[in-house]
N, C-alpha and C. Protein backbone atom coordinates (compact mmCIF):
# COMPACT_ATOMS: atom_id res chain seq x y z
N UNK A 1 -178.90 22.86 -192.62
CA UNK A 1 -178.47 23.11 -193.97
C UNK A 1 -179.24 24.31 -194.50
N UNK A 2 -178.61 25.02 -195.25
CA UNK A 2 -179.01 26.21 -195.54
C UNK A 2 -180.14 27.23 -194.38
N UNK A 3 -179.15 27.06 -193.40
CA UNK A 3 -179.33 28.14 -192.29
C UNK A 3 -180.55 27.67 -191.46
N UNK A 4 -181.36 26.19 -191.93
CA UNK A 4 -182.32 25.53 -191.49
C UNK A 4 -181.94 24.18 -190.33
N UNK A 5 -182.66 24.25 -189.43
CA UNK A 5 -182.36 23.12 -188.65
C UNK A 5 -181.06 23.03 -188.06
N UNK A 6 -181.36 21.69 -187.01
CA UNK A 6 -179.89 20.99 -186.52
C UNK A 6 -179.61 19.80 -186.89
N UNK A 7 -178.36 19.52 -187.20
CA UNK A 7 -177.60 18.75 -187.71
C UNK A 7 -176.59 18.44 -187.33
N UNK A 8 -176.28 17.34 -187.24
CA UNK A 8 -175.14 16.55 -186.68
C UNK A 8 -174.17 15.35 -187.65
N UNK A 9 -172.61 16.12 -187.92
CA UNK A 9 -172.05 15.46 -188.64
C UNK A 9 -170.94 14.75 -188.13
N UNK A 10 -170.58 13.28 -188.81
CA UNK A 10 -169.66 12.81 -189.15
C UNK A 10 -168.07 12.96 -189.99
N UNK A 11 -167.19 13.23 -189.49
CA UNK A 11 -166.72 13.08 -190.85
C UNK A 11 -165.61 12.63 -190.58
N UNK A 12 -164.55 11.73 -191.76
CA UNK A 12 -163.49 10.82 -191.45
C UNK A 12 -162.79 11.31 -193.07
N UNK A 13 -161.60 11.72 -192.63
CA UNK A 13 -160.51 11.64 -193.45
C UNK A 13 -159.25 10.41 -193.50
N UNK A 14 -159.14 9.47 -195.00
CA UNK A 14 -158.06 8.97 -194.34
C UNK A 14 -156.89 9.16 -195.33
N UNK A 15 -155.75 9.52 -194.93
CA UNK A 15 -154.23 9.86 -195.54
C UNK A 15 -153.99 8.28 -195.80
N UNK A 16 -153.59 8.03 -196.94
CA UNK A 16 -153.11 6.54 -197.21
C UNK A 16 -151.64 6.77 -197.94
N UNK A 17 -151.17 7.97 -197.27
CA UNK A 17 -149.66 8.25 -198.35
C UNK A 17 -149.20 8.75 -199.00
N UNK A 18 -148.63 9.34 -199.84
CA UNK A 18 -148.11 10.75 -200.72
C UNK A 18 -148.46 10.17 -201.80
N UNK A 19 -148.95 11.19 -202.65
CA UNK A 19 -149.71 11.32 -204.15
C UNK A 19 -148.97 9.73 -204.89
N UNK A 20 -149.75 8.89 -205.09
CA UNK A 20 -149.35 7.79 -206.14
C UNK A 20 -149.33 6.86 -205.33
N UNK A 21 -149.10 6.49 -204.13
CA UNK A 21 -148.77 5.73 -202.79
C UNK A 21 -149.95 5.10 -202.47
N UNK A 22 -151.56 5.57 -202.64
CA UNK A 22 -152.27 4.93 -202.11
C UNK A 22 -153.72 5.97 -202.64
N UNK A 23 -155.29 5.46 -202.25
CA UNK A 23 -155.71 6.23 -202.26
C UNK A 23 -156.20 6.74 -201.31
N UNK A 24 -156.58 8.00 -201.31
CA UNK A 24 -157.40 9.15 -199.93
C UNK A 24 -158.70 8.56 -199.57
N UNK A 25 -159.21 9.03 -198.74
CA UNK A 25 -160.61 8.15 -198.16
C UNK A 25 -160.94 9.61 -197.74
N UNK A 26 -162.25 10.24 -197.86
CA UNK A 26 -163.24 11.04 -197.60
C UNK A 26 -164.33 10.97 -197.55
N UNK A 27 -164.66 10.14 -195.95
CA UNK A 27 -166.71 9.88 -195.44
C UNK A 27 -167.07 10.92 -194.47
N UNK A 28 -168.35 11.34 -195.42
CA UNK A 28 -169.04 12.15 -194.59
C UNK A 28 -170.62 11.40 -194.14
N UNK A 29 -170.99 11.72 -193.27
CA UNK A 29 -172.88 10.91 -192.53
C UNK A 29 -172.99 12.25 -191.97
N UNK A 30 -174.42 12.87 -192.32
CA UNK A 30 -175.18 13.57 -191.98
C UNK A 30 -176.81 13.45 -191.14
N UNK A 31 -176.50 13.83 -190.08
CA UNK A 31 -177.94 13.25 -189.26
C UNK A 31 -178.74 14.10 -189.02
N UNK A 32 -180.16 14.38 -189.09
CA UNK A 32 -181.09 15.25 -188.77
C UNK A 32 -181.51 15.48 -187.29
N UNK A 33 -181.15 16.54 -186.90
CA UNK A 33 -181.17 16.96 -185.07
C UNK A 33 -179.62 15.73 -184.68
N UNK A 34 -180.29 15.50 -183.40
CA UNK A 34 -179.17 14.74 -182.75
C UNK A 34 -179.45 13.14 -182.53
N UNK A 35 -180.42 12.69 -183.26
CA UNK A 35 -180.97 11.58 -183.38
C UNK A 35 -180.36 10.91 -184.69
N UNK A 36 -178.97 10.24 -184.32
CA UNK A 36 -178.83 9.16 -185.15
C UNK A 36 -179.32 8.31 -185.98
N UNK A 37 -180.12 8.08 -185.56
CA UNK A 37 -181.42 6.82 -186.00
C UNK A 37 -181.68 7.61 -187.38
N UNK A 38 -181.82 8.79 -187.57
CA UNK A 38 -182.84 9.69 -188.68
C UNK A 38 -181.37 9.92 -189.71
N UNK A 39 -180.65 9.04 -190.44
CA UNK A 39 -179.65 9.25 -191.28
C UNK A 39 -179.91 10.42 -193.07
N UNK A 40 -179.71 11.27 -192.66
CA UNK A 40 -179.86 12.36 -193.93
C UNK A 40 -179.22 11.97 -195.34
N UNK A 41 -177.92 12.51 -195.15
CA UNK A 41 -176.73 11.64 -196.13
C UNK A 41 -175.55 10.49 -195.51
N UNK A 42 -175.21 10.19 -196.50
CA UNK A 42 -174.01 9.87 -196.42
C UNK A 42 -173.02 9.31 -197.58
N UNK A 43 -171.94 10.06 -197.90
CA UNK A 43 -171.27 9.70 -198.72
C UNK A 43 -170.15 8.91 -198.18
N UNK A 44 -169.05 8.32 -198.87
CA UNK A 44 -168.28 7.32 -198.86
C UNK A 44 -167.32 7.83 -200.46
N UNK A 45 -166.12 8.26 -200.21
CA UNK A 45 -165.11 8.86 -201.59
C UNK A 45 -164.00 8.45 -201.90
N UNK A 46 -163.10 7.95 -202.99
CA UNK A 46 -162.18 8.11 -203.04
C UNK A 46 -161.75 9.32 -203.46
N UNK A 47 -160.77 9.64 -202.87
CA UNK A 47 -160.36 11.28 -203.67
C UNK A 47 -159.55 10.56 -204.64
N UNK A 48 -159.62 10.99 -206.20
CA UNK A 48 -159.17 10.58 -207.19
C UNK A 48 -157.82 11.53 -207.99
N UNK A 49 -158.02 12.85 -207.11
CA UNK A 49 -156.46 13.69 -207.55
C UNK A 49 -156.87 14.79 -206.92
N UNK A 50 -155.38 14.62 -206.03
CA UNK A 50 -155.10 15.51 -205.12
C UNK A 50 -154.15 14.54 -203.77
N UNK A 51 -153.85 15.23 -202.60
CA UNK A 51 -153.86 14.47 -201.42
C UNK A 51 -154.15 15.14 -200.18
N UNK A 52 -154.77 14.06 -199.21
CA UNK A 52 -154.88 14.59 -198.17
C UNK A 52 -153.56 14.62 -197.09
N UNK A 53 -153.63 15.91 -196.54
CA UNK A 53 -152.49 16.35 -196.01
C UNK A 53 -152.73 16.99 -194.16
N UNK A 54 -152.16 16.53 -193.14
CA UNK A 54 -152.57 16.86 -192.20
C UNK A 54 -151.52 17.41 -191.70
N UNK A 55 -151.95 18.26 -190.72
CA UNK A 55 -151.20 19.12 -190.34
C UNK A 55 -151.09 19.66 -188.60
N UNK A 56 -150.00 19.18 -188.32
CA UNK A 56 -150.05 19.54 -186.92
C UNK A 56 -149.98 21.16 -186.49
N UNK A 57 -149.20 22.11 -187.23
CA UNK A 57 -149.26 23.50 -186.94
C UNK A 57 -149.86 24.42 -187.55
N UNK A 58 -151.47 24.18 -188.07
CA UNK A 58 -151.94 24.88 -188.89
C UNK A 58 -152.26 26.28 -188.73
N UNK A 59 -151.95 26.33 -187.17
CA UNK A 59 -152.54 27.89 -186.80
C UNK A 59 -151.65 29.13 -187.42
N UNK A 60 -150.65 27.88 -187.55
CA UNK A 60 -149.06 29.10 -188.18
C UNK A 60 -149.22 28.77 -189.77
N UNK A 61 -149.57 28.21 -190.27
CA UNK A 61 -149.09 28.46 -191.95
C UNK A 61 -150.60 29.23 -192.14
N UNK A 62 -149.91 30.25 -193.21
CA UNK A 62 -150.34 31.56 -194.11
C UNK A 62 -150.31 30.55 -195.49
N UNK A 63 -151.20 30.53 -196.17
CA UNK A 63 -150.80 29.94 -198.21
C UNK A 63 -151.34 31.35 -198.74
């Protein structure tokens, strides 16, 4: 983090459905070096507005 150290992340997105349908899930766990055991952060989110959106051909869309 800030250009310091190694770090090893987690992270889990979950799509629960188009806007109103459900809510988004966004966990991140942050570990110091590659030693699990040494847990840095970790958050746990609902995304509250917006949606998560996945995408199989991202290499091709331009926004």
């Amino acid at each position: 983090m800030n250009g310091k150290g190694l770090y090893t992340f987690w992270v889990q997105a979950k799509d629960n459905g188009e806007p109103g349908a459900g809510s988004d899930h966004f966990d991140i766990e942050i570990w110091n070096g590659i030693d699990m055991s040494d847990l840095h952060y970790k958050a746990n989110n609902i995304i509250s507005d917006g949606d998560i959106q996945v995408r199989t051909n991202w290499r091709r869309r331009i926004e």
